[in-house]
C-alpha atoms as a PDB file:
ATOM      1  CA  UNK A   1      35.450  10.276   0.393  1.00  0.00           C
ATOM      2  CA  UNK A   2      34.508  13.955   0.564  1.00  0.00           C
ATOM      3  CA  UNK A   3      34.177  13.832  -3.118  1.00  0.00           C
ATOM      4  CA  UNK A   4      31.846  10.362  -3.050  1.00  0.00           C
ATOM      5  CA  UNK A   5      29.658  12.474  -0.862  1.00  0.00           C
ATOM      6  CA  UNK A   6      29.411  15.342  -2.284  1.00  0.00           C
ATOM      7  CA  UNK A   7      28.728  13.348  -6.286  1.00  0.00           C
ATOM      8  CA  UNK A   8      26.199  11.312  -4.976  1.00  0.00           C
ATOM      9  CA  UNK A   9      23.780  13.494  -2.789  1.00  0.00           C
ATOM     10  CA  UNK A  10      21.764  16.130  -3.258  1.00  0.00           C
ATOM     11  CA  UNK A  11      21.024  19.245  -1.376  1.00  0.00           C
ATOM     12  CA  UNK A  12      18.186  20.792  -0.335  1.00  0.00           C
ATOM     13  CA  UNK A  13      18.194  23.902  -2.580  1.00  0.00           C
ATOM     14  CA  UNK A  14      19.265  21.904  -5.692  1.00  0.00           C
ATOM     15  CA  UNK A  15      17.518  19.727  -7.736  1.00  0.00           C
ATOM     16  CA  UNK A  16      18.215  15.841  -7.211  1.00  0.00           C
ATOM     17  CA  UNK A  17      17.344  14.058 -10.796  1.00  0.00           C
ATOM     18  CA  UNK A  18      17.903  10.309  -9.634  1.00  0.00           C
ATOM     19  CA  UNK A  19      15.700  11.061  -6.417  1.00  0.00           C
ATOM     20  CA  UNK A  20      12.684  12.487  -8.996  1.00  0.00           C
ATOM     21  CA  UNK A  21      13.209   9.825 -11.685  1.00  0.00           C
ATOM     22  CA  UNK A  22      13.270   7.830  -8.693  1.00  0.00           C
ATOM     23  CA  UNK A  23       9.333   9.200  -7.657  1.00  0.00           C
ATOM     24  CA  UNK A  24       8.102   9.577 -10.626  1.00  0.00           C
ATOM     25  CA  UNK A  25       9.131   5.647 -11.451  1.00  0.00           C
ATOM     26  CA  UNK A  26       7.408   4.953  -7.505  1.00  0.00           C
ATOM     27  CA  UNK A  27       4.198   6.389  -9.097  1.00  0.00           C
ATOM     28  CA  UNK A  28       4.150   5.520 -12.274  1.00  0.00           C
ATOM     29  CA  UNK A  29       4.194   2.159 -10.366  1.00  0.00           C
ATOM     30  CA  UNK A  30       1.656   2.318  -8.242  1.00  0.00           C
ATOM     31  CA  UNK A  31      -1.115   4.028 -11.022  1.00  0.00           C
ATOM     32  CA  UNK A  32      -0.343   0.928 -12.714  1.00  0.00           C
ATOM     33  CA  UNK A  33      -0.977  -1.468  -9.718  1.00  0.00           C
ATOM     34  CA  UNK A  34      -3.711   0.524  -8.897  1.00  0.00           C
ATOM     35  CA  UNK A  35      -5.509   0.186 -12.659  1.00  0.00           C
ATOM     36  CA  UNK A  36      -4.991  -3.348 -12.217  1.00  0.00           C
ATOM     37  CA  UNK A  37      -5.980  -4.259  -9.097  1.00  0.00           C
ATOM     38  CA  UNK A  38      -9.293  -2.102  -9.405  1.00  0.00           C
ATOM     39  CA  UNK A  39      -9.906  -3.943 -12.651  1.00  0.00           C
ATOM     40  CA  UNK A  40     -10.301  -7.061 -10.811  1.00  0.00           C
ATOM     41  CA  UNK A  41     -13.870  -8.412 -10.210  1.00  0.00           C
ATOM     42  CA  UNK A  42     -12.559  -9.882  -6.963  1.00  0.00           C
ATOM     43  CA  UNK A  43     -11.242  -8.035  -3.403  1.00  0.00           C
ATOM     44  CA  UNK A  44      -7.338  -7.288  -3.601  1.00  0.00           C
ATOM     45  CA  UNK A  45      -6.335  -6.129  -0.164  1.00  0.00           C
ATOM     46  CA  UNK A  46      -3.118  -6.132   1.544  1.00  0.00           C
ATOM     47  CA  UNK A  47      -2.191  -5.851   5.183  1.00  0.00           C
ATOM     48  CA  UNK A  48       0.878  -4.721   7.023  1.00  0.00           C
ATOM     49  CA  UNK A  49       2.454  -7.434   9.836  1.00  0.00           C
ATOM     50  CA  UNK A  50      -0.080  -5.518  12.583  1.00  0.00           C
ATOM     51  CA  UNK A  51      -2.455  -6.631  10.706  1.00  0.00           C
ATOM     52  CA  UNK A  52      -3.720  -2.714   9.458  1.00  0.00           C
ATOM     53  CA  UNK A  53      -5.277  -2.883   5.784  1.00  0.00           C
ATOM     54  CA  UNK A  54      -2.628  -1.080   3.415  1.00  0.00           C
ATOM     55  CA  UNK A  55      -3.994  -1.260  -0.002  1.00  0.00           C
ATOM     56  CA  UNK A  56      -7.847  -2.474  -0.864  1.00  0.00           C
ATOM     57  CA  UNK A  57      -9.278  -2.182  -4.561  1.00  0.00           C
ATOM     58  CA  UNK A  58     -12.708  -0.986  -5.375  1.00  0.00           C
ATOM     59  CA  UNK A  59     -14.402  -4.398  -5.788  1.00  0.00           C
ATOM     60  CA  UNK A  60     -14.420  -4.407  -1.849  1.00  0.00           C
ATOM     61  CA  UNK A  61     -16.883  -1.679  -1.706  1.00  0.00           C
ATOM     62  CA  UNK A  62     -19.342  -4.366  -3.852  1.00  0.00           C
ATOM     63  CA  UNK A  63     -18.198  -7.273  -1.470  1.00  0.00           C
ATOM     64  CA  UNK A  64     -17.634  -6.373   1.762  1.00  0.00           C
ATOM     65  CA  UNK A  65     -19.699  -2.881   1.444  1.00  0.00           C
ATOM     66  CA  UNK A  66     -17.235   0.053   3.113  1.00  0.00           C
ATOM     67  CA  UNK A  67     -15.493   2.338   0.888  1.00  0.00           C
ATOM     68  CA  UNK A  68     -11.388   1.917   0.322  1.00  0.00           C
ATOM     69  CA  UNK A  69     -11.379   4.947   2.590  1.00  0.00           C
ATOM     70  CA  UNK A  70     -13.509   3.456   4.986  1.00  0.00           C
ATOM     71  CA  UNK A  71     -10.599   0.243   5.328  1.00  0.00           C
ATOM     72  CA  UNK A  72      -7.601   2.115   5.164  1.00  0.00           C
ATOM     73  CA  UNK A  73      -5.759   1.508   8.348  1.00  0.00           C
ATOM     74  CA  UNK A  74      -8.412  -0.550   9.418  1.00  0.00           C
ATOM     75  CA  UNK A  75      -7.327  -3.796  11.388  1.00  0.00           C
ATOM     76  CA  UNK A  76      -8.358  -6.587   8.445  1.00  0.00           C
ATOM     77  CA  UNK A  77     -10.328  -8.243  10.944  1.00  0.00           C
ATOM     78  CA  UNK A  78     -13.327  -5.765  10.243  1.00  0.00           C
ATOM     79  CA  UNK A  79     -13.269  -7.710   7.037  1.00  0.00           C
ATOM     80  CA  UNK A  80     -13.144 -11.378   8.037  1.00  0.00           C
ATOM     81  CA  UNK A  81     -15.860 -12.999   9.487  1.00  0.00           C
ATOM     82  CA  UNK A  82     -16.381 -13.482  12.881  1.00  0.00           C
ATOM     83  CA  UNK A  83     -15.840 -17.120  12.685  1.00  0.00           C
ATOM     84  CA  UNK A  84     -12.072 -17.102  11.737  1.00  0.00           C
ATOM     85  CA  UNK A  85     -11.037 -13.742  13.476  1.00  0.00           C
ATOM     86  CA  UNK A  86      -9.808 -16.193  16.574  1.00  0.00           C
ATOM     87  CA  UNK A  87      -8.090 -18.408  14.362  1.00  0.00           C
ATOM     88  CA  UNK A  88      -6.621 -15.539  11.954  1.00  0.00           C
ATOM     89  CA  UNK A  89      -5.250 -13.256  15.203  1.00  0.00           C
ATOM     90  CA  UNK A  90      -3.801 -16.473  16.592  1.00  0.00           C
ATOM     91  CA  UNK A  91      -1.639 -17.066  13.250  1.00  0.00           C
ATOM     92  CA  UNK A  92      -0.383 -13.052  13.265  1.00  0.00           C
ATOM     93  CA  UNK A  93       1.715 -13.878  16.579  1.00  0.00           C
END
């Protein structure tokens, strides 16, 4: 077992190749979801299950007028009209 260990982890002082293909692969990822999703004419945003904005593409700076920085961790709610923030809230419990 001491062996399995020892193979398959990497410490702290060394370098740990499957961890940095791993990252590099992560963003490599996400450059290309972002390039796609900002290429969109329409709003892409995503929300975590509390409800906080987690990803938002430019187009909802033309649409909804804040900035992605201005949404990020943001309840969505800022973004849905007052009319069916009752109805949305009561389908998040």
């Amino acid at each position: 077992m001491d062996n399995f260990v020892n193979d398959n982890t990497c410490d702290a002082a060394m370098p740990c190749p499957d961890l940095d293909n791993a990252i590099h692969t992560l963003r490599e990822n996400e450059r290309y979801l972002r390039s796609v999703a900002d290429s969109a004419p329409n709003a892409v945003i995503s929300s975590d299950n509390q409800g906080k904005i987690t990803f938002a593409n430019k187009a909802v700076k033309s649409i909804f007028g804040y900035s992605i920085r201005e949404v990020m961790g943001k309840s969505i709610t800022l973004l849905i009209p007052e009319r069916f923030v009752g109805k949305h809230l009561s389908g998040m419990e």
